[in-house]
Protein backbone atom coordinates (compact mmCIF):
# COMPACT_ATOMS: atom_id res chain seq x y z
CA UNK A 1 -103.03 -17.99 -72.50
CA UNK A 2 -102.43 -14.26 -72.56
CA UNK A 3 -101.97 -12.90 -68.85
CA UNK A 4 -102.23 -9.59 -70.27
CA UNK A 5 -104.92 -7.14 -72.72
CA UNK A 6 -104.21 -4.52 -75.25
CA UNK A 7 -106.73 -1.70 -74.45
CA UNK A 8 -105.53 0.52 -77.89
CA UNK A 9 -102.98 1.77 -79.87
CA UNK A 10 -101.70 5.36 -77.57
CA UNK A 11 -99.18 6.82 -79.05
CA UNK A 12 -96.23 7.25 -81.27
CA UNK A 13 -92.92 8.77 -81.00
CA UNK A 14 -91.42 10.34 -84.75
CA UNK A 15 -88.41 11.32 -85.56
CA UNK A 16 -87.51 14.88 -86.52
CA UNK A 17 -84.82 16.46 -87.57
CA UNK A 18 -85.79 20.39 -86.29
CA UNK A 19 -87.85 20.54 -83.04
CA UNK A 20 -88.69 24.53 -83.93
CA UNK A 21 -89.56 23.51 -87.45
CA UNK A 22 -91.75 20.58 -86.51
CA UNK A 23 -93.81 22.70 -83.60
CA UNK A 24 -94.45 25.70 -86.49
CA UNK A 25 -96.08 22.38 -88.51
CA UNK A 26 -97.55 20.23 -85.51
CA UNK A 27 -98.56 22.55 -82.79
CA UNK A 28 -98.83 26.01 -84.61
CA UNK A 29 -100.56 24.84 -87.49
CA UNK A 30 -102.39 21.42 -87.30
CA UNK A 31 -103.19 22.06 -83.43
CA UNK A 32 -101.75 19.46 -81.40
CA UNK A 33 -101.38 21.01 -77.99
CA UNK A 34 -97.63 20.44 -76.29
CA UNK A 35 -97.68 19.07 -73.13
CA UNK A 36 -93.93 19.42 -72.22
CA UNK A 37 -90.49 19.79 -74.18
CA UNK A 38 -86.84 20.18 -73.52
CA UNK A 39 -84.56 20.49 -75.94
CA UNK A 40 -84.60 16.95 -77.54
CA UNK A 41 -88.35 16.17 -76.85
CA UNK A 42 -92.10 17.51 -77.64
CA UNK A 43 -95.01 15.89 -76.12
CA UNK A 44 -98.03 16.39 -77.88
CA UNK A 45 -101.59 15.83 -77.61
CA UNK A 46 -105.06 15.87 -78.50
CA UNK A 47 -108.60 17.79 -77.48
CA UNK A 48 -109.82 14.39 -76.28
CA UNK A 49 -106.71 12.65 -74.73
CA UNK A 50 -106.54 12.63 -70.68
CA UNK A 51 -103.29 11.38 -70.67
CA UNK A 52 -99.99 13.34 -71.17
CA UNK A 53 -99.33 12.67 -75.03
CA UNK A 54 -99.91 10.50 -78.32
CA UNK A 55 -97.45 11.80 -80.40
CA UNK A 56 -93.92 12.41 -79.08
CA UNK A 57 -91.27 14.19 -81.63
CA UNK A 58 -87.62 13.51 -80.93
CA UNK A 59 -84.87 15.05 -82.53
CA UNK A 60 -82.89 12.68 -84.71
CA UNK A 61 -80.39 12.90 -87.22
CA UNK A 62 -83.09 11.44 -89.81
CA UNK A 63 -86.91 11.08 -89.80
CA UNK A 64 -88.79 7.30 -88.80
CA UNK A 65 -90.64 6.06 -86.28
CA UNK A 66 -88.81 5.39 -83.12
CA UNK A 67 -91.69 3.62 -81.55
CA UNK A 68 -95.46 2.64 -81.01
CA UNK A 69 -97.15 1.96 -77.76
CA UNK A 70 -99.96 -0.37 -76.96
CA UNK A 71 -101.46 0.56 -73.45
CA UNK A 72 -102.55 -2.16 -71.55
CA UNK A 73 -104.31 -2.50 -68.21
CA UNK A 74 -102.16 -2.52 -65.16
CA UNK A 75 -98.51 -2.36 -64.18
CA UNK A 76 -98.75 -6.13 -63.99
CA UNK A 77 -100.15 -7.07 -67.21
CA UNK A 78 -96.72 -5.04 -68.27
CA UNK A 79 -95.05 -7.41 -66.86
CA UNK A 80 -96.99 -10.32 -67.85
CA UNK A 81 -96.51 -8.85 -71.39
CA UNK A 82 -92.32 -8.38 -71.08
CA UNK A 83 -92.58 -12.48 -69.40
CA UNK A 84 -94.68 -13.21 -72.71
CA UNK A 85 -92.25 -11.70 -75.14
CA UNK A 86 -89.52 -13.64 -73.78
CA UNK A 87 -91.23 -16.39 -74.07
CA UNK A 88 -91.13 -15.56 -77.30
CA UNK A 89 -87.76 -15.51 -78.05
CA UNK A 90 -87.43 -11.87 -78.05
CA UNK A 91 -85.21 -9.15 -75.73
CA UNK A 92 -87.26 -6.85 -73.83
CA UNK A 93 -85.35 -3.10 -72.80
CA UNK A 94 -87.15 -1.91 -69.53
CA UNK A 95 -87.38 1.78 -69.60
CA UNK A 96 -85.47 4.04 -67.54
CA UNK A 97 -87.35 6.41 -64.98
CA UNK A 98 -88.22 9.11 -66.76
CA UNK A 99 -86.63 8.50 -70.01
CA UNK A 100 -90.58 8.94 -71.46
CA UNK A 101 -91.75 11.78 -69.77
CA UNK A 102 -95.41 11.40 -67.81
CA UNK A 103 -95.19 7.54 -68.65
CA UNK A 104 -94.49 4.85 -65.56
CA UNK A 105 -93.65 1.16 -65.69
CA UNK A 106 -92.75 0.08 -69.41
CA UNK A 107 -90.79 -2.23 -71.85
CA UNK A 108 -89.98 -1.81 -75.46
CA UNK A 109 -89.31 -4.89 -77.32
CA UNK A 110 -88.71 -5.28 -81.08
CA UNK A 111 -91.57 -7.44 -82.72
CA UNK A 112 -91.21 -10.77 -84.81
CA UNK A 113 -91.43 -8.51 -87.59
CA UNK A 114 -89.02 -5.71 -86.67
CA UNK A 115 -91.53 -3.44 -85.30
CA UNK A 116 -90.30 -1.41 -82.22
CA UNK A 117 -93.63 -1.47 -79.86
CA UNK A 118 -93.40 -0.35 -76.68
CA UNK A 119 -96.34 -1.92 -73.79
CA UNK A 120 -97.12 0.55 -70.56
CA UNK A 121 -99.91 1.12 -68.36
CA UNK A 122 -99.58 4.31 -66.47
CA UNK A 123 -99.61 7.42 -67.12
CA UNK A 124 -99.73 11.43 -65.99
CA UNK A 125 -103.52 12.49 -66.38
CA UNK A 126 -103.41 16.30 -67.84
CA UNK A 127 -106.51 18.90 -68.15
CA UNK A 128 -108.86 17.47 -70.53
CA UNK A 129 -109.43 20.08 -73.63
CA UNK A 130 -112.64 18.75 -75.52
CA UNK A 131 -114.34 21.85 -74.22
CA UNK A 132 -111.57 24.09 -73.85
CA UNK A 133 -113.59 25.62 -77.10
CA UNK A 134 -111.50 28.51 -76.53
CA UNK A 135 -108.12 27.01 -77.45
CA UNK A 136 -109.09 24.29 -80.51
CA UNK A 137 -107.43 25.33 -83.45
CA UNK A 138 -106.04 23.95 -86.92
CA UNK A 139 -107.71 20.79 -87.22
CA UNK A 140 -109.22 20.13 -84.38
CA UNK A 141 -107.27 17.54 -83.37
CA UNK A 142 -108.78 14.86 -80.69
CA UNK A 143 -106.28 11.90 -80.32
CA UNK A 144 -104.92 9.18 -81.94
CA UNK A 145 -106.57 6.29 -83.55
CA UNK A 146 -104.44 4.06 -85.36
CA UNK A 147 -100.53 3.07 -87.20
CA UNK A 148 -100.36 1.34 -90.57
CA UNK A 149 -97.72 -1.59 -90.66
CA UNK A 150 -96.24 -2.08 -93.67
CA UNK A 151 -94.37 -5.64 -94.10
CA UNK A 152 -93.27 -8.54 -96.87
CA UNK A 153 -95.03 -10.74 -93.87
CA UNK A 154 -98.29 -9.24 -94.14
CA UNK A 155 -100.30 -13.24 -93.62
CA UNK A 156 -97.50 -14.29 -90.62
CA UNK A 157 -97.79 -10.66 -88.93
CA UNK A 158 -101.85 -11.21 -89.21
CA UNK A 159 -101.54 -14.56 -87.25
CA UNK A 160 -99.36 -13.00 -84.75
CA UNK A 161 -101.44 -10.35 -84.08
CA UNK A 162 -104.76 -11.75 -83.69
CA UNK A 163 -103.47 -14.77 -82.73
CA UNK A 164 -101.12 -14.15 -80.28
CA UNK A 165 -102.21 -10.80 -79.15
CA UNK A 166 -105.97 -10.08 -79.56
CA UNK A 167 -106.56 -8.14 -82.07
CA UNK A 168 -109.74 -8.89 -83.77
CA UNK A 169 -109.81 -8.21 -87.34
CA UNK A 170 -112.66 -5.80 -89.04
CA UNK A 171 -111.91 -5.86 -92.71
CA UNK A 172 -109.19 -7.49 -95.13
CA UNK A 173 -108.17 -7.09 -98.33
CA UNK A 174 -107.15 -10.24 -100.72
CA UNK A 175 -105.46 -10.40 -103.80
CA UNK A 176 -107.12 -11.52 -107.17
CA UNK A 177 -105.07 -15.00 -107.33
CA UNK A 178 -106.12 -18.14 -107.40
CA UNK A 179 -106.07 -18.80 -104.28
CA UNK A 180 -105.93 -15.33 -103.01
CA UNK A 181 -103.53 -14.08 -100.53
CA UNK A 182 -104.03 -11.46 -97.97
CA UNK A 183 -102.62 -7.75 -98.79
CA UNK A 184 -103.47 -6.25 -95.81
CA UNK A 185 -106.18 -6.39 -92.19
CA UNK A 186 -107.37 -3.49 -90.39
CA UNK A 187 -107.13 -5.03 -86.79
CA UNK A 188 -108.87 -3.74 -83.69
CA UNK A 189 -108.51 -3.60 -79.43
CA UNK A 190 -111.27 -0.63 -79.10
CA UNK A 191 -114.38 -0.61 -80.27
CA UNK A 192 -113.94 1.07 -83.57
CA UNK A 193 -112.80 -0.34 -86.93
CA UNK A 194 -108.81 -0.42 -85.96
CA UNK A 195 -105.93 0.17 -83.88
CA UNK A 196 -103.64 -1.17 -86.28
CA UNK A 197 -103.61 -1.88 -90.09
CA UNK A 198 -101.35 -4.29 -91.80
CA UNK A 199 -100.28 -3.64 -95.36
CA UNK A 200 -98.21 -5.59 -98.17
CA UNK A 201 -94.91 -4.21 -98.71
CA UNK A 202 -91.44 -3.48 -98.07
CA UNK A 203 -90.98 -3.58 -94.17
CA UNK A 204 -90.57 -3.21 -91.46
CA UNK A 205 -91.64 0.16 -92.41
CA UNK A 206 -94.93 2.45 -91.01
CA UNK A 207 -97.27 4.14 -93.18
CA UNK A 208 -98.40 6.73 -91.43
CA UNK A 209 -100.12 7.44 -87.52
CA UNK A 210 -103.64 8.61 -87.36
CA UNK A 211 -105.12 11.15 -85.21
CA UNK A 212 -109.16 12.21 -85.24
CA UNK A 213 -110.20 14.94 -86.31
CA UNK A 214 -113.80 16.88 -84.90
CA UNK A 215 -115.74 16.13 -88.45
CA UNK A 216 -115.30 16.41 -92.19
CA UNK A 217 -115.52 20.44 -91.86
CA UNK A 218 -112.08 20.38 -89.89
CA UNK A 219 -110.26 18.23 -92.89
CA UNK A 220 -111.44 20.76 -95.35
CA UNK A 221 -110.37 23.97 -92.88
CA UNK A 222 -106.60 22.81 -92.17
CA UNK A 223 -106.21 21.68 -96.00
CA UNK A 224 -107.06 25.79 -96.67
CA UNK A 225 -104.88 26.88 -93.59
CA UNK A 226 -101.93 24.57 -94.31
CA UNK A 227 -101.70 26.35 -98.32
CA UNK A 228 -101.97 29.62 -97.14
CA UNK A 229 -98.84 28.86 -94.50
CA UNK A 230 -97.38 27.48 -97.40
CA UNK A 231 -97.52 24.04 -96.19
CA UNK A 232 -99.78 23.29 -99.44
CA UNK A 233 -97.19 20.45 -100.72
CA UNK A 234 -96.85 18.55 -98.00
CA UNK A 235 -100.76 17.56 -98.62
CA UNK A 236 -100.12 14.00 -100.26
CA UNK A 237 -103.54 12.90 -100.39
CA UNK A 238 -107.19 13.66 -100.27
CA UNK A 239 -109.35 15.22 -99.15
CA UNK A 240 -111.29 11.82 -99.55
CA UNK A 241 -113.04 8.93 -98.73
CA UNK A 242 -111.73 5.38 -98.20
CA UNK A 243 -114.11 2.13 -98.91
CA UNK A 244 -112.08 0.24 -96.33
CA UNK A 245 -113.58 1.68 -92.80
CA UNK A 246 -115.21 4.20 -94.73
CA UNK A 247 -112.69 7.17 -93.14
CA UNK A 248 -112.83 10.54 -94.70
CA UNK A 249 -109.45 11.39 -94.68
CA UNK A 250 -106.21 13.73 -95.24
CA UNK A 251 -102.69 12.47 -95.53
CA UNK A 252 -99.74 15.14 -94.62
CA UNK A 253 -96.23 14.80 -95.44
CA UNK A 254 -94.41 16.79 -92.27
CA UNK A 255 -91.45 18.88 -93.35
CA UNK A 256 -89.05 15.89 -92.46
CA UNK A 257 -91.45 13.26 -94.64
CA UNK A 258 -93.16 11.45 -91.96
CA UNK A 259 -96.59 10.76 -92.62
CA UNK A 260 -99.85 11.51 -91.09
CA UNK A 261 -103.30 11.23 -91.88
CA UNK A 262 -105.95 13.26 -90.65
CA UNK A 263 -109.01 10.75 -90.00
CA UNK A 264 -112.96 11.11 -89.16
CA UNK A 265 -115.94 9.30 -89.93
CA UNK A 266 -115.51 5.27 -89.66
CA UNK A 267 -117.70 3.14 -87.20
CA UNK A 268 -118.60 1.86 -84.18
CA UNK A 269 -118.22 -2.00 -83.22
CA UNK A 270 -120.31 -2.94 -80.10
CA UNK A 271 -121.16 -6.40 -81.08
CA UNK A 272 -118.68 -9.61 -80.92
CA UNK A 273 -120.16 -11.53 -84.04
CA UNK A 274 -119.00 -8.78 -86.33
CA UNK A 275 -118.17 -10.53 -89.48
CA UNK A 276 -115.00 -8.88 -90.99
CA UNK A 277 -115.64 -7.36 -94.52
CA UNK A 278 -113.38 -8.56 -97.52
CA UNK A 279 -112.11 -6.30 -100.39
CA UNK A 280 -110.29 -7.46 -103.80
CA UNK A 281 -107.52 -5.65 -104.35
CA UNK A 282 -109.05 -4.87 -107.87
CA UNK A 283 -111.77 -3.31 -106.12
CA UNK A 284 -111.56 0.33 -107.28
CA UNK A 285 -113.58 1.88 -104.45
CA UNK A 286 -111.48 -0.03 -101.56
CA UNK A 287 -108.58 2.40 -101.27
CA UNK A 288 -110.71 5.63 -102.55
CA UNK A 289 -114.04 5.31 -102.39
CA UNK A 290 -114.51 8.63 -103.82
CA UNK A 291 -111.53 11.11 -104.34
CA UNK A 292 -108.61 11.69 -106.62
CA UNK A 293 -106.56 8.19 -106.85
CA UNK A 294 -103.32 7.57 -104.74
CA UNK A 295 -99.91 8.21 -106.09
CA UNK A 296 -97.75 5.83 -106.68
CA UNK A 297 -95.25 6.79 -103.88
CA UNK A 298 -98.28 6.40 -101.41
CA UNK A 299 -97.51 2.36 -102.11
CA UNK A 300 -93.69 2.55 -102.31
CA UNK A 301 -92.84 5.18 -99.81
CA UNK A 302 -93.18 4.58 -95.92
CA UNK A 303 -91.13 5.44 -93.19
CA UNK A 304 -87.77 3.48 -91.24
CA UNK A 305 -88.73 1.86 -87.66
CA UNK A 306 -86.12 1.86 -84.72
CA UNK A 307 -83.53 -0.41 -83.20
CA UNK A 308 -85.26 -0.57 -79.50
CA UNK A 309 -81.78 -1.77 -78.64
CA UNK A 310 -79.55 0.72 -80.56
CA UNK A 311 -81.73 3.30 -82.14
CA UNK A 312 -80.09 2.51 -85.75
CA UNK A 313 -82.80 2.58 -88.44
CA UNK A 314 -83.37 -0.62 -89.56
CA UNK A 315 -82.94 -2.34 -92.91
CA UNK A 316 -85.81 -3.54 -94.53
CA UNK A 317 -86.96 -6.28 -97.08
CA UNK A 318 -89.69 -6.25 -99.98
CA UNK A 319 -92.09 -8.88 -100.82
CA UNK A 320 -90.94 -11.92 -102.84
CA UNK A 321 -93.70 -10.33 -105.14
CA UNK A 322 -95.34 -7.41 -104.65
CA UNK A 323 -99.17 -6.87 -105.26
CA UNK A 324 -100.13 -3.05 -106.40
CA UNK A 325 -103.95 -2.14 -106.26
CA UNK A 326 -104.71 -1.16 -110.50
CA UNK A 327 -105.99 2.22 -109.33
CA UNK A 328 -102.66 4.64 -108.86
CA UNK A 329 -101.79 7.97 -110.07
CA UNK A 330 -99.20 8.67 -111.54
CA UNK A 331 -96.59 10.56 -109.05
């Protein structure tokens, strides 16, 4: 029995290699607004979020993900989640004061699967901007919705999850063997179709973060505004529309090569007998339901995950045997 509750996915922290180049791409051109840097830190946030940031950009001597952070409800359900960890056989760090700015009482603790998640409560309310119409720019950024897990373990890191820790799962993906295995879930705390997906492949590595965008319009604004800044490469994917959660989407390359996809458009779940909707891999409307295929490297290319202990990058492992949906283009 869980003595504590994931309430969503609320931020991530990337790793950069230039803070000045990263704020001309992040702040200056997509929109985030910057709560607060110094000169190793930017904390960044949406129109929507209330709280101090949801993506935090460190510099680093290479790009990755340093962490991801589940909030949950009170200062002692972060403790009840550090005693549960243990429990598990795993070594929770305790944060320093103030080593995340705006953020109080938290742990970060290195998942079965080698994902660096960090668990908090608390933290710094800042002036709301969803009507600061005056100041919305780029892409109209509101906050962040979900990360995308990629791992060999994709059927143990499922059970974990849900089983473990909550998450309920909206859709799923299976292979086309007989008996099909799972490729990937698209798991959920809030009431909308996920906080985190889980993907087949070589891990622990993350896909990409997701922030929400204020409609389809603002996807096909920034895509203009990012190739007339030049930025017109670092578009990987889309504009488009996934079958799984029904997203219309945009997937950025930053100028270091982390990933992030610009996301609007999937669903509401108010109900607790939601049935979760299956996909076959082979499906070719699951990954695109309209929109120019993937490329290849949209399968085979995700980014390193943290040491919570040491901050090394981590090594990672692919699957015994990989599973690639039929519908890829070429790179």
């Amino acid at each position: 029995m869980r003595d504590f509750e994931i309430l969503r996915t609320a931020h991530v922290e990337y790793r950069v290699t230039d803070l000045d180049r990263a704020r001309a791409f992040y702040v200056e051109t997509l929109g985030f607004v910057e709560t607060a840097s110094d000169e190793r830190r930017m904390y960044l946030r949406g129109y929507e979020d209330r709280f101090h940031h949801s993506l935090v950009l460190t510099k680093s001597p290479s790009p990755g993900v340093s962490h991801v952070a589940f909030r949950v409800r009170s200062d002692d359900e972060v403790r009840a989640a550090a005693t549960f960890m243990e429990g598990q056989g795993l070594t929770v760090r305790w944060m320093d004061d103030g080593e995340e700015r705006g953020q109080g009482l938290a742990f970060r603790v290195q998942d079965p699967f080698g994902f660096p998640v960090e668990f908090f409560a608390g933290m710094e309310e800042v002036e709301w901007y969803l009507q600061r119409f005056d100041l919305h720019r780029g892409a109209n950024i509101l906050r962040i919705d979900h990360v995308n897990f990629f791992t060999p373990e994709v059927q143990r890191a499922y059970d974990w999850y849900t089983g473990e820790l909550g998450f309920q799962c909206s859709e799923y993906t299976v292979t086309d063997d007989d008996p099909p295995r799972l490729w990937g879930s698209w798991l959920r705390r809030k009431a909308t179709s996920h906080d985190l997906a889980i993907s087949m492949g070589t891990g622990p590595q993350i896909h990409h973060a997701s922030f929400v965008v204020d409609g389809r319009e603002h996807i096909l604004r920034i895509a203009d505004v990012l190739a007339a800044k030049g930025y017109y490469t670092n578009i990987e994917r889309g504009p488009g529309r996934h079958g799984t959660t029904n997203a219309f989407f945009l997937y950025l390359r930053d100028p270091d090569g982390n990933r992030i996809e610009l996301f609007t458009g999937d669903y509401l779940i108010a109900d607790p007998d939601w049935r979760p909707v299956q996909w076959k891999i082979s499906d070719p409307m699951r990954q695109t339901f309209w929109g120019a295929a993937a490329p290849r490297r949209w399968f085979n290319e995700a980014m390193a995950v943290e040491s919570v202990l040491t901050g090394e990058l981590l090594p990672v492992t692919a699957p015994e045997t990989m599973v690639l949906p039929p519908h890829i283009a070429d790179d």
